[in-house]
Protein backbone atom coordinates (compact mmCIF):
# COMPACT_ATOMS: atom_id res chain seq x y z
CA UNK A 1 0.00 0.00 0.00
CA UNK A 2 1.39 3.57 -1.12
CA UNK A 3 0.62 6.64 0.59
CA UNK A 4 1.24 10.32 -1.28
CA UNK A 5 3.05 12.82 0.14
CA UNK A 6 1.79 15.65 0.80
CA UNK A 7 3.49 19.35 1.28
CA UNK A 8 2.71 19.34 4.59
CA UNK A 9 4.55 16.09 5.12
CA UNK A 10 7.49 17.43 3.76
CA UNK A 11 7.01 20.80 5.87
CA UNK A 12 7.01 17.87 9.08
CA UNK A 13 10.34 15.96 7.03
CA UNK A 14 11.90 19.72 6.61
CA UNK A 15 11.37 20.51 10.06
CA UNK A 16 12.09 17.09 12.00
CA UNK A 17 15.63 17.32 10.36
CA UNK A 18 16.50 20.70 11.20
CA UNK A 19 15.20 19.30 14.83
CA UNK A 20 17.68 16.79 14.34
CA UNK A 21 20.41 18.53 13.41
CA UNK A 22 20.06 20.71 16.26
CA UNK A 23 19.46 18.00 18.65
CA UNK A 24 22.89 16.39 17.45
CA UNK A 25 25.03 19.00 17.47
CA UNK A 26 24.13 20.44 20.94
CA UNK A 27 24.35 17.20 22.41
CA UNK A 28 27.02 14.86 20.87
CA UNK A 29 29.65 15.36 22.95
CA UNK A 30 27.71 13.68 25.38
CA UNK A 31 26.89 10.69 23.48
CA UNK A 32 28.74 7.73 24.72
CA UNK A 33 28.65 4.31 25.53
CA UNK A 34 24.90 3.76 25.57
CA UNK A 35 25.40 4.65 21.95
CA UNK A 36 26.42 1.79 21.35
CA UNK A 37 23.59 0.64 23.50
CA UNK A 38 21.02 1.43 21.17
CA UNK A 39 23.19 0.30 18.13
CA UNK A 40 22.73 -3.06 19.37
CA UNK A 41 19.30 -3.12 19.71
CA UNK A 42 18.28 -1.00 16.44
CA UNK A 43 19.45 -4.16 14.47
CA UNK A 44 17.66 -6.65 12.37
CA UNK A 45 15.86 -8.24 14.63
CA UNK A 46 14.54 -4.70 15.89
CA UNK A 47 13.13 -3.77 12.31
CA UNK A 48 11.76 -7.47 11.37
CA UNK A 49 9.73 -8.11 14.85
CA UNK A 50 9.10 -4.38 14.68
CA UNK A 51 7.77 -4.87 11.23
CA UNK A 52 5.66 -7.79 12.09
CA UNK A 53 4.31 -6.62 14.88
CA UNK A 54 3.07 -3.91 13.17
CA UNK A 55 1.77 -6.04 10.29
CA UNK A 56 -0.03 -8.27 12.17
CA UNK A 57 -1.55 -6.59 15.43
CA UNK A 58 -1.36 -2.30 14.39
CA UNK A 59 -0.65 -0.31 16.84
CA UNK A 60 -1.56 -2.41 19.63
CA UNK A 61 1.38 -3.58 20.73
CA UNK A 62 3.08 -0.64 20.77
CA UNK A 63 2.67 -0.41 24.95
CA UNK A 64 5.53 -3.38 24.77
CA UNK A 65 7.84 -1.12 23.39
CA UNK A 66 6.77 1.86 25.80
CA UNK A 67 7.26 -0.80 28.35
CA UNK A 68 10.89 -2.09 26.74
CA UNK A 69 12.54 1.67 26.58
CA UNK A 70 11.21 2.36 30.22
CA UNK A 71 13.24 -0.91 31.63
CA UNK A 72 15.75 -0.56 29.37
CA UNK A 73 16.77 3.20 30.78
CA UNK A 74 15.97 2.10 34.65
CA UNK A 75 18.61 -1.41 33.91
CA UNK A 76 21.60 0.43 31.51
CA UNK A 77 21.32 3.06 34.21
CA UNK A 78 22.20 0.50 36.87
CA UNK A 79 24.98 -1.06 35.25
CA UNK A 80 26.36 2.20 34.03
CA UNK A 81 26.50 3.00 37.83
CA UNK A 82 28.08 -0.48 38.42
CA UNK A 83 30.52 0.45 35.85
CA UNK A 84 31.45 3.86 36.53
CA UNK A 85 31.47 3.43 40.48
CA UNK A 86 32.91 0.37 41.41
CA UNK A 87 35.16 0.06 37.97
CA UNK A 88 34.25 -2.91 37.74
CA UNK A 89 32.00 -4.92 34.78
CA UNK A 90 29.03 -6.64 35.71
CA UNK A 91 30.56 -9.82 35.07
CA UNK A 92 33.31 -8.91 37.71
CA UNK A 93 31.20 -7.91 40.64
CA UNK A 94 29.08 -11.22 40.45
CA UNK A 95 32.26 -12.81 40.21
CA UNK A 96 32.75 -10.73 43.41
CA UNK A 97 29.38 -11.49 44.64
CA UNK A 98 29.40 -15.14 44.57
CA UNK A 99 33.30 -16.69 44.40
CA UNK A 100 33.04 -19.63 46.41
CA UNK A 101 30.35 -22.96 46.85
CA UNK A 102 26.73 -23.81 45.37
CA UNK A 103 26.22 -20.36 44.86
CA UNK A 104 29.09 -19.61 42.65
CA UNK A 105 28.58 -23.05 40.40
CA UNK A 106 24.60 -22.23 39.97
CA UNK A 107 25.22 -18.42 39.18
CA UNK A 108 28.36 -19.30 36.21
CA UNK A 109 26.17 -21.51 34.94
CA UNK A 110 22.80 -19.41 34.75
CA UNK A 111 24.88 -16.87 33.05
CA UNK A 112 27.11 -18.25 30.79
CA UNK A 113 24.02 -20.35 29.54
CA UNK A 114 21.93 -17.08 29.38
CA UNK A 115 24.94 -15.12 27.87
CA UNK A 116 25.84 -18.17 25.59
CA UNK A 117 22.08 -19.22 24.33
CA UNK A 118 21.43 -15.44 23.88
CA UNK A 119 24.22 -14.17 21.84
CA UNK A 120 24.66 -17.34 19.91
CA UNK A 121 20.98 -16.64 18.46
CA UNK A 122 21.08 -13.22 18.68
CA UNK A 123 24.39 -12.97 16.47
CA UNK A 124 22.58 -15.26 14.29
CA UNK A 125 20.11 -13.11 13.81
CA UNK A 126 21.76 -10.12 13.15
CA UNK A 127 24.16 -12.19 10.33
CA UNK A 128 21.06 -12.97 9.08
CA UNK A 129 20.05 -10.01 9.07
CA UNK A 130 22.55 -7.85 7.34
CA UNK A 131 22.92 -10.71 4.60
CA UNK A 132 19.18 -10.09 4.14
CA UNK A 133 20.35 -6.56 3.24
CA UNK A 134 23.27 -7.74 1.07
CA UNK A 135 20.84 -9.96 -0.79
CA UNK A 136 18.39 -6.76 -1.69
CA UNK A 137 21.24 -5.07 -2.99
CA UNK A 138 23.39 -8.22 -5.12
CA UNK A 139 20.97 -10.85 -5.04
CA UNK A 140 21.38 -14.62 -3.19
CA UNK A 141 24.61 -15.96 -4.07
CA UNK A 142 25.18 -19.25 -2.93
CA UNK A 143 28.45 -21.25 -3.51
CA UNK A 144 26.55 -24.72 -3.25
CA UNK A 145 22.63 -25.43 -3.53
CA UNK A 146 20.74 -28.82 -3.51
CA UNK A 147 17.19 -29.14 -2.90
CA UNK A 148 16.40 -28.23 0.79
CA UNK A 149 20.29 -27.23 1.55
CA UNK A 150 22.41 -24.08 0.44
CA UNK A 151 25.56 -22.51 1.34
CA UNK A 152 25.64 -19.13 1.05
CA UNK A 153 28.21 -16.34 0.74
CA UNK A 154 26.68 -13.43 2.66
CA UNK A 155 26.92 -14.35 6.12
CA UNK A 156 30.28 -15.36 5.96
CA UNK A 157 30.98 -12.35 4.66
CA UNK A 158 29.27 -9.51 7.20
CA UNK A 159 30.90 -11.90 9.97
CA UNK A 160 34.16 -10.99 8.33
CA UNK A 161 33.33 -7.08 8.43
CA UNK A 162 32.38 -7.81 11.88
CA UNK A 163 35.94 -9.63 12.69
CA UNK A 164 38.12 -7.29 11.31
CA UNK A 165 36.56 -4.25 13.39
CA UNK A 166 36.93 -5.81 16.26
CA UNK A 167 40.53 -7.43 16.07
CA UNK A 168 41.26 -3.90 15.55
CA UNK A 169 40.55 -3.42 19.22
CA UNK A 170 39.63 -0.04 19.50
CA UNK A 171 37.08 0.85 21.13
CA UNK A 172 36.60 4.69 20.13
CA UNK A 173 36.98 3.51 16.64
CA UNK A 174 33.90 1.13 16.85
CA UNK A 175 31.94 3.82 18.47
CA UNK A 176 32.08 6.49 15.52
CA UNK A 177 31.19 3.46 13.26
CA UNK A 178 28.56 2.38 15.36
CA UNK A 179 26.70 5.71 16.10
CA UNK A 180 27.08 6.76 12.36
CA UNK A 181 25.09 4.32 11.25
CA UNK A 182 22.58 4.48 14.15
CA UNK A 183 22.06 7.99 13.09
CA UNK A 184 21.23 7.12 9.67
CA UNK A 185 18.53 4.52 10.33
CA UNK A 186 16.96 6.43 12.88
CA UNK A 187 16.03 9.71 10.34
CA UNK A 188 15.00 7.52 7.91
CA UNK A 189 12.38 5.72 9.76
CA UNK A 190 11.15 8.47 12.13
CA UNK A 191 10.62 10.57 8.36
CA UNK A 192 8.74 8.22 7.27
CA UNK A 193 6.72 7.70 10.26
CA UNK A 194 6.01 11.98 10.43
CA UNK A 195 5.19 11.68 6.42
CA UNK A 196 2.49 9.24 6.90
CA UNK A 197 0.46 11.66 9.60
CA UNK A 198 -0.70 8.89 11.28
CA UNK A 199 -3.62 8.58 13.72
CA UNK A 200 -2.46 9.91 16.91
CA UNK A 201 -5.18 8.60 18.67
CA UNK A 202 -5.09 4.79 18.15
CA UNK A 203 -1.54 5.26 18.93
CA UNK A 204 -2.06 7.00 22.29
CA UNK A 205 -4.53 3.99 22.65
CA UNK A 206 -1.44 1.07 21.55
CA UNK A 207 1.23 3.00 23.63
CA UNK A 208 -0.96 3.11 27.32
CA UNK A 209 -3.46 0.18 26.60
CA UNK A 210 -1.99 -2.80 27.17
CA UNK A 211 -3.13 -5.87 25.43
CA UNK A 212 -1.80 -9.29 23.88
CA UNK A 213 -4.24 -9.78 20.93
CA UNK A 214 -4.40 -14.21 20.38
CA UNK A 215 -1.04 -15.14 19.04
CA UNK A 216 0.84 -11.93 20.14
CA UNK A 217 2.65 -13.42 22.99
CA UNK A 218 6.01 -14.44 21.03
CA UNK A 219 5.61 -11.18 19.33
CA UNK A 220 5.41 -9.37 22.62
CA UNK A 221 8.16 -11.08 23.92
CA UNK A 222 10.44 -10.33 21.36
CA UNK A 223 9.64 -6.39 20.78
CA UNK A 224 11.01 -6.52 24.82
CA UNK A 225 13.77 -8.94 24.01
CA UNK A 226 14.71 -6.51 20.81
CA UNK A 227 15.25 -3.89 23.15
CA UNK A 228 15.76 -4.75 26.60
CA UNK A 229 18.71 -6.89 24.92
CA UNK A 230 20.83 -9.07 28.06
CA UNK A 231 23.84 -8.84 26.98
CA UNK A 232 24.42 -4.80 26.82
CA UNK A 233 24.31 -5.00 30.86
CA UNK A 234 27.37 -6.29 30.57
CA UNK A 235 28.97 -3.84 27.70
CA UNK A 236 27.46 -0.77 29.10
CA UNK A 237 29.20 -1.77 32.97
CA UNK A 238 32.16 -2.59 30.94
CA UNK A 239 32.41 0.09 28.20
CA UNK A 240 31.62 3.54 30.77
CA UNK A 241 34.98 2.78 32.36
CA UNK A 242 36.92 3.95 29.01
CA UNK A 243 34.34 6.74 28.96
CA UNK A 244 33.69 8.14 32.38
CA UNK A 245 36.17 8.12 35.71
CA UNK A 246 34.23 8.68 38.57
CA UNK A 247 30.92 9.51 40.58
CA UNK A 248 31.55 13.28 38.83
CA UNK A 249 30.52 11.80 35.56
CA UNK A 250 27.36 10.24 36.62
CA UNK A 251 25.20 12.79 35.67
CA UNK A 252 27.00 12.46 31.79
CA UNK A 253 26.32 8.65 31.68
CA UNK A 254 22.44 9.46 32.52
CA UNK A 255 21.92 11.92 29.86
CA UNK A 256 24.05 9.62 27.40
CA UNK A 257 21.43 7.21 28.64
CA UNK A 258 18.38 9.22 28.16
CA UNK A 259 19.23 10.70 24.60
CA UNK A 260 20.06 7.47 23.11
CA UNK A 261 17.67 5.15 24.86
CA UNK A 262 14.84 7.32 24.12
CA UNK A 263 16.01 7.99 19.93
CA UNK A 264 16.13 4.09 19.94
CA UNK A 265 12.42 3.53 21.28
CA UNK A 266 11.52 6.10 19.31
CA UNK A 267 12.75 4.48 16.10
CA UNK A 268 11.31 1.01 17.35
CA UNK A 269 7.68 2.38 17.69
CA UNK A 270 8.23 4.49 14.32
CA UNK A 271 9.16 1.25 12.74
CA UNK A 272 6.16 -0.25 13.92
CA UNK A 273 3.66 2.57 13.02
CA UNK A 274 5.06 2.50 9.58
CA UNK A 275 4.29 -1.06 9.41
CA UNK A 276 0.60 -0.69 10.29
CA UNK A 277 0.35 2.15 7.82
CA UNK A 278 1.87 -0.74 4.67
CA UNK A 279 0.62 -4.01 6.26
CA UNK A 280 -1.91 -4.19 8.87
CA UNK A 281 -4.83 -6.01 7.26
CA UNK A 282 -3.40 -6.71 4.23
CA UNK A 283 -2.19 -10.16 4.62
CA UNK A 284 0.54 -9.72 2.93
CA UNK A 285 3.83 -12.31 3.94
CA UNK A 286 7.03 -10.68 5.08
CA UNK A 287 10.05 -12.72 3.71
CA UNK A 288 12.74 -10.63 2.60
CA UNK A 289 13.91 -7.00 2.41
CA UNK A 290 11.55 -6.27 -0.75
CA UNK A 291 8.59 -6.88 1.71
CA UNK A 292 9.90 -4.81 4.88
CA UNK A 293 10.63 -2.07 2.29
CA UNK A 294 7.29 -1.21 1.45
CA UNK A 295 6.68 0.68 4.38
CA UNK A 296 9.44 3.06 3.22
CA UNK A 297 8.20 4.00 -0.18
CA UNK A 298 6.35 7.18 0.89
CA UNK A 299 9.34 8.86 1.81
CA UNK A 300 11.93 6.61 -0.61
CA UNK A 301 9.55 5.44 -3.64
CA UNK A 302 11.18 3.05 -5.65
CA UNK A 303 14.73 3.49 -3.94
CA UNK A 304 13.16 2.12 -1.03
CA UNK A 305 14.12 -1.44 -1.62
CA UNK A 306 17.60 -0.36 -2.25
CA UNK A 307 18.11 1.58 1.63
CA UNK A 308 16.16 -1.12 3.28
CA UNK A 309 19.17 -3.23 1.93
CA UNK A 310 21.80 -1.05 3.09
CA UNK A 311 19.74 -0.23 6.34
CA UNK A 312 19.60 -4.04 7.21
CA UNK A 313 23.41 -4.61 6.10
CA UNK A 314 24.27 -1.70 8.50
CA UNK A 315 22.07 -2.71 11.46
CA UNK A 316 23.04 -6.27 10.95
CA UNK A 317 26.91 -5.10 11.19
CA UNK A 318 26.47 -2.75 14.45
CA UNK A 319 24.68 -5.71 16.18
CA UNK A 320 27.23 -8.23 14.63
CA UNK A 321 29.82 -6.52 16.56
CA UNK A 322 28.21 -5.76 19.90
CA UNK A 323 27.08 -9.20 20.58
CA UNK A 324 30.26 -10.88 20.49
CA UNK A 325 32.26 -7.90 22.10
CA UNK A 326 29.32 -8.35 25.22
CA UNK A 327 29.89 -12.49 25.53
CA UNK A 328 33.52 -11.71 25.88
CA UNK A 329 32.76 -8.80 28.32
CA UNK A 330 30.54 -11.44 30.26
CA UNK A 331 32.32 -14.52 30.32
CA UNK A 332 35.74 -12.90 30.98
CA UNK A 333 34.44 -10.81 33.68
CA UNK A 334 32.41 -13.74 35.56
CA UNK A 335 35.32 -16.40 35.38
CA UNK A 336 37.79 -13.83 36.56
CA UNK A 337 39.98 -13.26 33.47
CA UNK A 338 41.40 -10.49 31.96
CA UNK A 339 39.10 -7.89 30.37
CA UNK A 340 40.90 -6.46 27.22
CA UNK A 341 40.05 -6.37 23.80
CA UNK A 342 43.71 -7.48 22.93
CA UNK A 343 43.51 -10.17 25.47
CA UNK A 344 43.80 -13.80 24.05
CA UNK A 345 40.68 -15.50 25.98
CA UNK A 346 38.61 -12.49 25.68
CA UNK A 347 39.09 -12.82 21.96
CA UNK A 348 38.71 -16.70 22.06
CA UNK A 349 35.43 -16.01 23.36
CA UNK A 350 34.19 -13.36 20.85
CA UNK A 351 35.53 -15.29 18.01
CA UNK A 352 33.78 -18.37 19.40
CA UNK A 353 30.31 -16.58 19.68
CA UNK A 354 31.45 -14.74 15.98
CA UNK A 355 31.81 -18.35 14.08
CA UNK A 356 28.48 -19.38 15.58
CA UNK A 357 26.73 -17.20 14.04
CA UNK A 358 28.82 -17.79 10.61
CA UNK A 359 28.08 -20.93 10.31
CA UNK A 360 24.69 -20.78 10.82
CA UNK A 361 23.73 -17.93 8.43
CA UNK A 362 25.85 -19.55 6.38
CA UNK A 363 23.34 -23.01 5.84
CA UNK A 364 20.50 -21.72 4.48
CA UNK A 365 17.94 -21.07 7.16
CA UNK A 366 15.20 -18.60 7.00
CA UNK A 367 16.08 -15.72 7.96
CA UNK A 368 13.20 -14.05 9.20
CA UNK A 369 11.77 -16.88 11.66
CA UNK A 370 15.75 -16.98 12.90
CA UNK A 371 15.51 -13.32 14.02
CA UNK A 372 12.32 -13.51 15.09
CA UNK A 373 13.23 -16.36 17.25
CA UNK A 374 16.45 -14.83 18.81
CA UNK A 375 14.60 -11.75 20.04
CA UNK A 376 11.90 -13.58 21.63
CA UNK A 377 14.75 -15.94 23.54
CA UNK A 378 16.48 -12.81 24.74
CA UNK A 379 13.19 -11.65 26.03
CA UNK A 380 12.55 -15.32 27.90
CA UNK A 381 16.34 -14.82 29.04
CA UNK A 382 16.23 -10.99 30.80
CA UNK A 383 14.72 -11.55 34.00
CA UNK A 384 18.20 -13.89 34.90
CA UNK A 385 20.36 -11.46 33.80
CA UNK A 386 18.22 -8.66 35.17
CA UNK A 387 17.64 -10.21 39.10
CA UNK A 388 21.59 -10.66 38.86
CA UNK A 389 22.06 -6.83 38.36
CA UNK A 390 19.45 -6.33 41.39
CA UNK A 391 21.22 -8.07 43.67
CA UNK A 392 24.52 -6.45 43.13
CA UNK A 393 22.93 -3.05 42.88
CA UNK A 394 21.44 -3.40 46.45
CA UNK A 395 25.85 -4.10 47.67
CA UNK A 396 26.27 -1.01 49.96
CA UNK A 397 29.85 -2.06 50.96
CA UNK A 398 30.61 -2.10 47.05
CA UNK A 399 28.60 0.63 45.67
CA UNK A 400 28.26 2.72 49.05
CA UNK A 401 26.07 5.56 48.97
CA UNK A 402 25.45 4.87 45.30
CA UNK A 403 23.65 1.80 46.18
CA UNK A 404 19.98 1.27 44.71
CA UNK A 405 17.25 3.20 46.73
CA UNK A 406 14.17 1.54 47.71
CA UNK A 407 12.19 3.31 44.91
CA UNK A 408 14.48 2.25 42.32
CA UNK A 409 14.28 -1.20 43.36
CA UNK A 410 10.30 -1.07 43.15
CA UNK A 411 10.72 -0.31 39.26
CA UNK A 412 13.48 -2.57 38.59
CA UNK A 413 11.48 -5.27 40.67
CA UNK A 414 8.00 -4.72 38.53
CA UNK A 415 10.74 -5.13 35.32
CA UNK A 416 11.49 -8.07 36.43
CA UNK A 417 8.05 -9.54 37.48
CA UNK A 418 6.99 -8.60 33.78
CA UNK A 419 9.59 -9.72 31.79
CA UNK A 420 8.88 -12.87 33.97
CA UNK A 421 5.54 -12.76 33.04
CA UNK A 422 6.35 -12.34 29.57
CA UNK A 423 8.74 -15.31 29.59
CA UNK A 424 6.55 -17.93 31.33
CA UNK A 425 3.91 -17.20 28.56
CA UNK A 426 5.89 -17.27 25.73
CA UNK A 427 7.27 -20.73 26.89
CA UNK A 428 3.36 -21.90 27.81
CA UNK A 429 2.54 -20.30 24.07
CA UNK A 430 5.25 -22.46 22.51
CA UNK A 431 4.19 -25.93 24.08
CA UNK A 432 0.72 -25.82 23.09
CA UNK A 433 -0.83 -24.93 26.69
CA UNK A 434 -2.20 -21.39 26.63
């Protein structure tokens, strides 16, 4: 479905990017680690479950999201803290936290199986993903094909990209790569959201309104698995220590926080309010780039397929590299090891989660159902991750006066008890009970 624009839409287009240009340049030096926060989480899977959501329910999921940026800003908050306080990831103060007996076995293993079951997925997904892209713009190439199995060439080759950035082990030269092409996906789908002038009403209703229409639950548990993504606990704790020095710089990390936590919900629910506009009730299957590019053509026209392409290869590659970096971040951090990018199990680990996801996107599965999938076990994943951060937060004799206050633990705690929710349902959906 095409939708004209009108002058007035691009009065709202002219206007949002002068807005944005504004916005960017008063506030970039500012814009740090959770940067790379939302470059994470505006990746494939973001756009695709985004995209079907919208598709298939309208705007009335669009409370999950409202839901996803609220606990994602409470928990990077808290492990920016961690981080920036104690100097320590939050791998390293639950190594801390629990070093010897029962506890110490039961809490490795929750989290390396969390960390290890998310990010393999996840970096499948986002493989997937930007090959997805790569195919919009070249075409499938595969370098072997027969009958139900293929091995193709374009996941192999963004998990190359993604390899070479990060043996280069710089962490400030990731970052301008990262939030550059954050930047660009976010104008593109927020214009295109403005364009359409879409019914602010029903979307009040979506964002405040909670509801799981029949067969939304996966889909509701991935839009908060998209966003409220595991694994950037432990790369915000980790990465605001090459950032930030001390308590001083708190007040930094929080607007760093706030600016890009907020532009990446934003995007999320623009994504999905785009969708509704191209999809909802019009039964149309989402397979490929061509069919999540419709909902750019009022803005794009026919070049849309063409920047979906690059969009997805771009997203793919930000989320390509954080999800490896954060399993190394993790594992290195809870087992006591060294925590540098040049170390050689840190990179063991991050090449380990890397070729996972290369060989996977490399055989031929689906992509779409693949992403889909990974979001919604990130979401079923959280609360572990998330109950873990709690308990540390609540250390006074490591955090001291910086500690979590008791209203701060009441939101954090209803996070949890959600995501919880979320998770048990999803699992019920999956085995036929509910």
């Amino acid at each position: 479905m095409r939708c004209d624009v009108s002058s007035l839409h691009i009065t709202n287009f002219y206007i949002f990017t002068k807005i944005i240009k504004i916005a960017m340049k008063f506030r970039l030096r500012s814009i740090g680690p959770a940067a790379l926060v939302t470059a994470a989480f505006i990746g494939p899977g973001t756009i695709t479950t985004c995209t079907l959501a919208g598709a298939g329910y309208g705007y009335a999921l669009l409370w999950a999201l409202l839901f996803s940026v609220i606990a994602t800003i409470v928990l990077q908050e808290m492990a920016a803290r961690l981080g920036i306080i104690t100097r320590k990831g939050l791998g390293e103060a639950l190594n801390a936290q629990f070093h010897t007996g029962i506890g110490r076995v039961i809490s490795v293993l929750l989290i390396l199986s969390a960390i290890g079951i998310g990010n393999a997925a996840y970096e499948t997904g986002n493989i997937l993903g930007g090959a997805l892209g790569l195919e919009a713009l070249f075409g499938d190439v595969s370098l072997f094909n027969s009958g139900e199995f293929s091995l193709r060439i374009w996941g192999p080759v963004i998990g190359i990209i993604a390899f070479v950035l990060l043996l280069l082990g710089s962490y400030k030269k990731l970052e301008k790569v990262l939030v550059a092409l954050v930047i660009l996906m976010s104008i593109v789908f927020l214009a295109t959201m403005i364009s359409l002038a879409p019914h602010l009403g029903e979307i009040v209703k979506g964002l405040f309104v909670p509801q799981i229409p029949k067969g939304a639950v996966l889909t509701v548990a991935g839009l908060v698995g998209t966003t409220v993504v595991p694994y950037n606990l432990f790369l915000h704790a980790a990465l605001v220590q090459e950032k930030w020095k001390g308590k001083g710089d708190l007040k930094a990390a929080r607007l760093d926080i706030w600016i890009s936590i907020l532009l990446g919900g934003l995007v999320s629910m623009s994504i999905v309010i785009t969708s509704a506009a191209a999809f909802f009730d019009a039964e149309k299957d989402i397979q490929n780039a061509a069919d999540l590019a419709v909902q750019l053509e009022p803005i794009l026209g026919n070049w849309a397929t063409g920047f979906i392409g690059i969009g997805l290869f771009a997203a793919g590659l930000t989320s390509a590299i954080t999800a490896p970096l954060a399993a190394a971040y993790a594992t290195c951090g809870i087992l006591g090891w060294k925590k540098d990018l040049k170390s050689k199990k840190f990179r063991i680990i991050w090449m380990a989660i890397l070729a996972i996801g290369i060989v996977l996107s490399a055989i031929g599965l689906k992509p779409v159902p693949v992403i889909v999938f990974a979001q919604a076990a990130n979401g079923i994943l959280l609360p572990i991750i998330a109950i873990y951060l709690l308990w540390v937060m609540n250390d006074k004799k490591l955090l001291g006066e910086h500690h979590n206050r008791l209203s701060l633990n009441i939101i954090a705690g209803l996070v949890v008890l959600v995501a919880i929710f979320l998770g048990l349902r999803s699992i019920l959906s999956v085995c036929g009970i509910i």
